[in-house]
Protein backbone atom coordinates (compact mmCIF):
# COMPACT_ATOMS: atom_id res chain seq x y z
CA UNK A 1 -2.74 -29.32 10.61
CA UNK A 2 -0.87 -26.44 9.36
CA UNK A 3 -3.37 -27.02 6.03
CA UNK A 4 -6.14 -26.67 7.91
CA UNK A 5 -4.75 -23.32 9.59
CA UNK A 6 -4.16 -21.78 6.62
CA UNK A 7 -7.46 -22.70 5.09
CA UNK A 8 -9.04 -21.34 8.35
CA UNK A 9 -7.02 -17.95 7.95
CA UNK A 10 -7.83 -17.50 4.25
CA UNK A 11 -11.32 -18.43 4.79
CA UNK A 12 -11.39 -15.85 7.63
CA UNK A 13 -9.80 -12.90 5.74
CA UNK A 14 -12.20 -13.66 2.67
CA UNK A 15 -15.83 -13.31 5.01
CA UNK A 16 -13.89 -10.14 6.64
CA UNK A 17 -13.27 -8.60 3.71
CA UNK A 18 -16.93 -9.59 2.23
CA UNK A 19 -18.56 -8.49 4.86
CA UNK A 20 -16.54 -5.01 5.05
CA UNK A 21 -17.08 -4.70 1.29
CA UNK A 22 -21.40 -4.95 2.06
CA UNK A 23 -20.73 -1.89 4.83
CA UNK A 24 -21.38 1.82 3.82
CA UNK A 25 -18.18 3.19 2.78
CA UNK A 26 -17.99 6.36 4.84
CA UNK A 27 -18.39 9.37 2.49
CA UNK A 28 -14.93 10.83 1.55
CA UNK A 29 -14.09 13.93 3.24
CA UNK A 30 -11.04 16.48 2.70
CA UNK A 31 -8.07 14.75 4.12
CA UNK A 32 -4.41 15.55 4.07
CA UNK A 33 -1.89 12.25 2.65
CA UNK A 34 2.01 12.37 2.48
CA UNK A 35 4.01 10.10 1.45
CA UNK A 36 7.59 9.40 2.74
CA UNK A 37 9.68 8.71 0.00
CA UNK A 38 12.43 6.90 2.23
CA UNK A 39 15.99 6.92 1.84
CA UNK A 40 18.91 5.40 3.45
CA UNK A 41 17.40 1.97 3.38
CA UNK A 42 21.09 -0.40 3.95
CA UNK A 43 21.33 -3.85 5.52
CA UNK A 44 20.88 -2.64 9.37
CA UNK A 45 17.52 -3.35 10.33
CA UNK A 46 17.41 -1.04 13.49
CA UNK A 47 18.99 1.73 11.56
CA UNK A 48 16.47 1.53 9.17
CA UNK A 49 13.83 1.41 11.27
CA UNK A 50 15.26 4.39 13.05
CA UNK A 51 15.22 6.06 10.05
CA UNK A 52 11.74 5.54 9.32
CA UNK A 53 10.48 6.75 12.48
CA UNK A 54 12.45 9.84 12.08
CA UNK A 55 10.60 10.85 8.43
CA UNK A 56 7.34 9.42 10.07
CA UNK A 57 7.68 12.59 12.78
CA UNK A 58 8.76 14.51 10.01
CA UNK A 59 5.89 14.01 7.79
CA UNK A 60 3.54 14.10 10.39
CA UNK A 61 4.73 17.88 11.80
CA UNK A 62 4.11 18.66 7.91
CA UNK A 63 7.49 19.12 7.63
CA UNK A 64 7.61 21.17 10.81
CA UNK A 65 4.95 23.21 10.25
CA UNK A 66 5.70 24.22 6.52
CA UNK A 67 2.56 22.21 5.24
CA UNK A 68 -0.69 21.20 6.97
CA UNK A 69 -0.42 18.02 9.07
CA UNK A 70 -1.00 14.96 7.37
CA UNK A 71 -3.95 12.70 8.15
CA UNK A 72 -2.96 9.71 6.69
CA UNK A 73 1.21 8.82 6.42
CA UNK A 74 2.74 6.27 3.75
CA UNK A 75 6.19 4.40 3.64
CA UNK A 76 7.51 2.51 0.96
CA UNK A 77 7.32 -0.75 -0.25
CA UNK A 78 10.11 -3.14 1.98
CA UNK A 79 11.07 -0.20 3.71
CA UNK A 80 12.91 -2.09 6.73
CA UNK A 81 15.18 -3.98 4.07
CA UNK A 82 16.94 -4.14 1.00
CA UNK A 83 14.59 -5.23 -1.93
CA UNK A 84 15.82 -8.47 -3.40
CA UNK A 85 14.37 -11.97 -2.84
CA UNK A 86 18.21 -13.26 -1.11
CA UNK A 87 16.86 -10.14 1.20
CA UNK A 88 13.29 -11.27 2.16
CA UNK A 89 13.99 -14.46 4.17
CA UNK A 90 17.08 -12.23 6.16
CA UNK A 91 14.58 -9.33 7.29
CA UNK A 92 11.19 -11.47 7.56
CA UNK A 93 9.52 -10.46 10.67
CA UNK A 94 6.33 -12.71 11.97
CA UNK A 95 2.86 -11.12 12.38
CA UNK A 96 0.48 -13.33 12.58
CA UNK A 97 -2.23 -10.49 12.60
CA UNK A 98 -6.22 -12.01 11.93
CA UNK A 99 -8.52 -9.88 10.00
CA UNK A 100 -11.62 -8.82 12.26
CA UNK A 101 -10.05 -9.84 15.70
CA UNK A 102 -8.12 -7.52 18.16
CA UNK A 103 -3.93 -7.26 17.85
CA UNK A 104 -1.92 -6.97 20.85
CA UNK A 105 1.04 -5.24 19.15
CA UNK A 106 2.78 -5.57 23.14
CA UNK A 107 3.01 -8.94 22.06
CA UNK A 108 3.72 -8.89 18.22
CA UNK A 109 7.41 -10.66 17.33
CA UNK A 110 7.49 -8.18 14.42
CA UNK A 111 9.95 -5.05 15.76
CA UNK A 112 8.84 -3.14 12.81
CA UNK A 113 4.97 -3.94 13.72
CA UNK A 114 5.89 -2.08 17.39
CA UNK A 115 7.54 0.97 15.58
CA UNK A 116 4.79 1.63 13.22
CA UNK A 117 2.31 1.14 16.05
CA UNK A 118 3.99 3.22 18.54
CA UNK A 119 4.98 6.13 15.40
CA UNK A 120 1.29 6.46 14.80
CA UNK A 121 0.01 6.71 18.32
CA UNK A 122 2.97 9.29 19.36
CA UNK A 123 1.96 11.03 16.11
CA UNK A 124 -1.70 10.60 16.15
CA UNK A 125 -1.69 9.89 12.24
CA UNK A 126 -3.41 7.01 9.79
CA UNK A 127 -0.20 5.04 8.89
CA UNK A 128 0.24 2.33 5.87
CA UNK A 129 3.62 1.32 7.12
CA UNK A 130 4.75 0.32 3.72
CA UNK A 131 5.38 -3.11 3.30
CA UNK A 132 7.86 -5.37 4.77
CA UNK A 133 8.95 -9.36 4.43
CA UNK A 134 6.58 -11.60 6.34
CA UNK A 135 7.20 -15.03 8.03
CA UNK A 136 3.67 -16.82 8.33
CA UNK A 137 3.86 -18.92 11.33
CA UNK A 138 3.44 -22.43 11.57
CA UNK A 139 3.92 -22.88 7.71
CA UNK A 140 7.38 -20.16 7.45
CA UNK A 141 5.84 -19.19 4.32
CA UNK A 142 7.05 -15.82 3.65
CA UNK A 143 5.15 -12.74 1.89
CA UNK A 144 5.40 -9.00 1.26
CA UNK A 145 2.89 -7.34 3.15
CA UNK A 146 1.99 -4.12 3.94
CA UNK A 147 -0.04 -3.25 6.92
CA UNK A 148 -2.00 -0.56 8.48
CA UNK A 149 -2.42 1.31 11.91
CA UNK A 150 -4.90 3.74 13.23
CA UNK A 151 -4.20 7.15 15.28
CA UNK A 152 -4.34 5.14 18.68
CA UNK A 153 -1.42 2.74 17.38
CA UNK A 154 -4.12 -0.35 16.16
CA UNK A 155 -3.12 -2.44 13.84
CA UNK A 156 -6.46 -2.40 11.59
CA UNK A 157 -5.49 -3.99 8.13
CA UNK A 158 -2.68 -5.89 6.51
CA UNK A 159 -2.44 -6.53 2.74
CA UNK A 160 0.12 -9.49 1.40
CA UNK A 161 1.25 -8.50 -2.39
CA UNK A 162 -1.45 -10.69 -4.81
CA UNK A 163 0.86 -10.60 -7.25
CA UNK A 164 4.82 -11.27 -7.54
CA UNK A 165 6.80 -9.51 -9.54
CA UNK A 166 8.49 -12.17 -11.89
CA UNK A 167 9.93 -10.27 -14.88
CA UNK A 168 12.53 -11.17 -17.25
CA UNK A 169 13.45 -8.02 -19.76
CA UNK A 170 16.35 -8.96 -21.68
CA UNK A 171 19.44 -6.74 -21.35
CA UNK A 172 17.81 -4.91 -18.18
CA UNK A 173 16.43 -6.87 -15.57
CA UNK A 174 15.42 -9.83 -14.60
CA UNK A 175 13.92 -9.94 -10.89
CA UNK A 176 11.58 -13.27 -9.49
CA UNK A 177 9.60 -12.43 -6.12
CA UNK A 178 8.34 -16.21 -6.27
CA UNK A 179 12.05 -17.71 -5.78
CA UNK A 180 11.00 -17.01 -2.23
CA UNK A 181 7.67 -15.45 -1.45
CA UNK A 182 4.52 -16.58 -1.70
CA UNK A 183 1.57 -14.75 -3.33
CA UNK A 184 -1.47 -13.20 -1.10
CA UNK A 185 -4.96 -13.99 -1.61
CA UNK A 186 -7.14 -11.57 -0.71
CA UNK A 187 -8.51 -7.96 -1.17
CA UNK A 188 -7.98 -5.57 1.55
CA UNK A 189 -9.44 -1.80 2.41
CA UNK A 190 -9.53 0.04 5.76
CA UNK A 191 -12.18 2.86 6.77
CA UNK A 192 -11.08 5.66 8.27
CA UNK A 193 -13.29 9.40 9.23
CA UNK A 194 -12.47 10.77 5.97
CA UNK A 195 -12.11 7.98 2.99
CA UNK A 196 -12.45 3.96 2.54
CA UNK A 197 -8.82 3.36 1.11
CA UNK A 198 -7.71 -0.12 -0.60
CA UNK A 199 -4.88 -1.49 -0.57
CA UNK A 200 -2.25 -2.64 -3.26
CA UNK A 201 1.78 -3.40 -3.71
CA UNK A 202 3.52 -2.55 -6.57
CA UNK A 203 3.35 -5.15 -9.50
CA UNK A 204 -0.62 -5.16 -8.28
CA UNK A 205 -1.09 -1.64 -10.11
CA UNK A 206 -0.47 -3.57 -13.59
CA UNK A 207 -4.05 -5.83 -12.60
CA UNK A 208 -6.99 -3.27 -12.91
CA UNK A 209 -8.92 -6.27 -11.32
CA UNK A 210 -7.82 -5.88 -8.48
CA UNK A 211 -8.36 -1.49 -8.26
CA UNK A 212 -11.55 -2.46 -9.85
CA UNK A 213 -13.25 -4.86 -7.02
CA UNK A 214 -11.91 -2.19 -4.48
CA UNK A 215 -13.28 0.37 -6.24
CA UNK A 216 -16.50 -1.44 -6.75
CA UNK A 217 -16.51 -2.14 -3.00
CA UNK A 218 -16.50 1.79 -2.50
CA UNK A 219 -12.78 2.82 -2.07
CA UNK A 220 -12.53 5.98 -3.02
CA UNK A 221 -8.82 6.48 -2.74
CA UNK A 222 -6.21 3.32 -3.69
CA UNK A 223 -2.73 3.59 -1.94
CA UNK A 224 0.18 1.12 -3.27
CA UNK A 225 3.08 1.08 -1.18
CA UNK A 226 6.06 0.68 -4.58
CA UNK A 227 9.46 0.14 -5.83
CA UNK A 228 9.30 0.10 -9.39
CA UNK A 229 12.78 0.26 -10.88
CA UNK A 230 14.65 2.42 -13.48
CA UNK A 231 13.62 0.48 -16.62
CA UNK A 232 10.00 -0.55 -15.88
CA UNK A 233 9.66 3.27 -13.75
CA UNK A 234 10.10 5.58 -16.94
CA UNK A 235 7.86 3.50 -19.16
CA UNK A 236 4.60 3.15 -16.90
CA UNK A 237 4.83 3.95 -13.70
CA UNK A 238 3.17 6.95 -13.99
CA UNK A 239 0.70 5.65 -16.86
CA UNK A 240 -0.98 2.90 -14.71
CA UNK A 241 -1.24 5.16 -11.84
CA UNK A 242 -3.34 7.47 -14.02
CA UNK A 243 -5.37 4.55 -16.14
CA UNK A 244 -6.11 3.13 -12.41
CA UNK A 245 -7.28 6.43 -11.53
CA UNK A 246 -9.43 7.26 -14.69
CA UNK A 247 -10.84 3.57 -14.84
CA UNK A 248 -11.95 3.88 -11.41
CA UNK A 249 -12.95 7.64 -11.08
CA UNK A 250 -10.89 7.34 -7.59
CA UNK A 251 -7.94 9.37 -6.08
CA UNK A 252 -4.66 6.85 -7.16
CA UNK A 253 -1.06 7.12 -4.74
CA UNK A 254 1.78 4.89 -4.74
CA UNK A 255 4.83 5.55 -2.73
CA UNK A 256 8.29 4.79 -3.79
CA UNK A 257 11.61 4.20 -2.35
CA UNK A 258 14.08 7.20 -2.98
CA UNK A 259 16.57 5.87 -5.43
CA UNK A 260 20.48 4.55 -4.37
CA UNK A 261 22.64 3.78 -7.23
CA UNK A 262 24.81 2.09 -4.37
CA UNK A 263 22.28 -0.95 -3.88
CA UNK A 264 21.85 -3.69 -6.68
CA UNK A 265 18.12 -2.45 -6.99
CA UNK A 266 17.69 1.16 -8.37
CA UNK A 267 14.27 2.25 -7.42
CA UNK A 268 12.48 4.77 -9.93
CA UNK A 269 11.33 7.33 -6.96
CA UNK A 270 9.13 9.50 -8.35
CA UNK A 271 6.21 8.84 -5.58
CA UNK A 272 2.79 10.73 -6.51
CA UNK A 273 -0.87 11.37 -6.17
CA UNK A 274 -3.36 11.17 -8.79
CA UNK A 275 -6.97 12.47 -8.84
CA UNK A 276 -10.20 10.86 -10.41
CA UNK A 277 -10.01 12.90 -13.30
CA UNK A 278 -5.85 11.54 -14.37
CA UNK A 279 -4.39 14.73 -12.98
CA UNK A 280 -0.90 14.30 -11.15
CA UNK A 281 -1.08 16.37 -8.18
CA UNK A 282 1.40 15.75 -6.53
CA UNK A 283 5.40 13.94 -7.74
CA UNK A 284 8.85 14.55 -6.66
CA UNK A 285 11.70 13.13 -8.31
CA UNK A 286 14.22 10.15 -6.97
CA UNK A 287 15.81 11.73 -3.69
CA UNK A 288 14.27 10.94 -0.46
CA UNK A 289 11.46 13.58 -0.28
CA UNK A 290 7.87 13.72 1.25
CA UNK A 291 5.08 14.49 -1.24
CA UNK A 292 2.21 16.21 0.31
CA UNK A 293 -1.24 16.35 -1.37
CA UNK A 294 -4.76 17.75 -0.11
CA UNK A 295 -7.47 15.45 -1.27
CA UNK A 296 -10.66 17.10 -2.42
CA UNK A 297 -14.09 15.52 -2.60
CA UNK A 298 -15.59 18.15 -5.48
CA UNK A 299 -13.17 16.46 -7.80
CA UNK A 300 -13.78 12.94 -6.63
CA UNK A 301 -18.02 13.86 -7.03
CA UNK A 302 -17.72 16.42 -10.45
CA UNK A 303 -15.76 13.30 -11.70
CA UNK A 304 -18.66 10.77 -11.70
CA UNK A 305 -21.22 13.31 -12.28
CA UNK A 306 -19.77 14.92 -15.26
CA UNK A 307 -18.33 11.38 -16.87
CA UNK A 308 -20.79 8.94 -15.13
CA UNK A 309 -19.36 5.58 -16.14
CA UNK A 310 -19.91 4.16 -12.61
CA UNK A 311 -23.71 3.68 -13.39
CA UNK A 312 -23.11 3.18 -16.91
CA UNK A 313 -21.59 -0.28 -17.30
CA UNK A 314 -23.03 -2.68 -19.35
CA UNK A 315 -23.01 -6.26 -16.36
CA UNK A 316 -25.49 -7.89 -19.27
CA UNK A 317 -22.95 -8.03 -21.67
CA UNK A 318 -19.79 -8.35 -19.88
CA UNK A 319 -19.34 -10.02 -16.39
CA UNK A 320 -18.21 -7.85 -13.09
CA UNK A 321 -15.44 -9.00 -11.61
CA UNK A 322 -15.95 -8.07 -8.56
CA UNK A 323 -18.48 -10.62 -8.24
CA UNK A 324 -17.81 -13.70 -5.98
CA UNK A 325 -14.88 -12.47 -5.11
């Protein structure tokens, strides 16, 4: 039974997705993004959720008043916890959110679902609440998963990390995601009045497959909730930011965690915004900070018109993966 529910689910979020992918994109407009690059994160739940909220009313006032209000708002990846897999099964909330159908967030189990809801209705901002640890009920699976809300406090998307980060450098770090989550399976975007935005976490940024069949299916901005760390942070996290962006003549963000030499996991920081052409506008460095950035269509459209590789691409002689997906 709890095979055949999870079957149903992923069959569900697959012809949701499909059949959001074969809907106009709506056509990119100026928008305003920051992203909360969050601090403080210890092993109190509430306090970090308290947190949050606090630099989610921050960001939103465009940190009172001194920049224009945000549109859309982004927290960090595992923002309600400490990052660690001996962490995820402590702070795993249950969701159980269905792609397509109506959440009553009144009746979520997840506290942090009911923050983030209520922050971006009090707010009246697009919010990617980060990402936190997951409990799939039923099966007690567990996942890293970000998910999404709308100004009137919906919860309209979720996206569970596709791939784990299992890395073994030797003489810096080792760190294995799959010791106790489990991998997602699907490709997630959201529409909002101003963009069609796809979703990523972290370790996804090193698979252009996956930027690729979001671009394909008419993204025009990617967002990656992140914690990269201080050895795998310096050599590419700002490199596949930019390739993503350049590959996929889109606007490229990922937001990190600021850094705490205090925890056993020293995030990189560094949280920015890329545009179509590989230009970093917007970075701060590893303190908790919020990074504002104004997103412009005229580069997003003088990108594929002046470089037009989106019509150019040879599908005869090498297969689109964003096919049958």
């Amino acid at each position: 039974m709890l095979a055949l529910r999870r079957l149903l689910y992923t069959t569900t979020s697959r012809t949701y997705c499909q059949f959001r992918a074969m809907s106009s994109a709506p056509a990119l407009r100026p928008f305003n993004l920051a992203l909360i690059q969050l601090g403080q994160v210890g092993p109190d739940k509430d306090a970090n959720l308290k947190h949050a909220r606090e630099m989610i009313r921050k960001a939103a006032s465009g940190d009172n008043g001194a920049k224009p209000k945000p549109d859309l708002v982004v927290l960090p990846e595992c923002f309600n916890s400490l990052y660690g897999h001996v962490h995820f099964p402590v702070y795993a909330e249950t969701i159980s959110y269905t792609p397509g159908q109506s959440y009553d967030v009144a009746a979520s189990e997840s506290q942090s679902v009911k923050m983030l809801s209520a922050a971006a209705k009090e707010e009246g901002v697009w919010l990617i609440g980060g990402s936190i640890p997951e409990r799939e009920a039923g099966t007690g699976k567990l996942f890293n998963t970000a998910t999404v809300y709308s100004p009137k406090g919906e919860l309209v998307a979720i996206h569970r990390k596709v791939h784990l980060f299992d890395i073994d450098i030797p003489g810096k770090i080792k760190f294995k995601e799959s010791e106790t989550l489990s991998a997602g399976n699907t490709i997630n975007h959201f529409d909002t009045e101003f963009a069609r935005i796809g979703l990523g976490i972290c370790y996804d940024v090193r698979f252009p497959e996956l930027a690729m069949t979001n671009a394909r299916r008419g993204c025009q901005v990617l967002i990656y909730p992140s914690a990269f760390n201080t050895t795998t942070g310096p050599l590419h996290w700002e490199l596949l930011q930019r390739a993503r962006a350049v590959d996929n003549q889109i606007f490229f963000a990922m937001c990190s965690p600021a850094r705490d030499l205090s925890q056993s996991y020293h995030a990189w920081g560094h949280s920015m915004v890329v545009d179509p052409m590989g230009k970093v506008i917007a970075e701060t460095e590893h303190d908790e900070d919020i990074v504002y950035a104004q997103i412009d269509p005229k580069v997003f459209e003088e990108a594929r018109a002046g470089i037009p590789v989106t019509t150019q691409r040879r599908f005869d002689v090498y297969p689109d993966v964003s096919k049958g997906v």
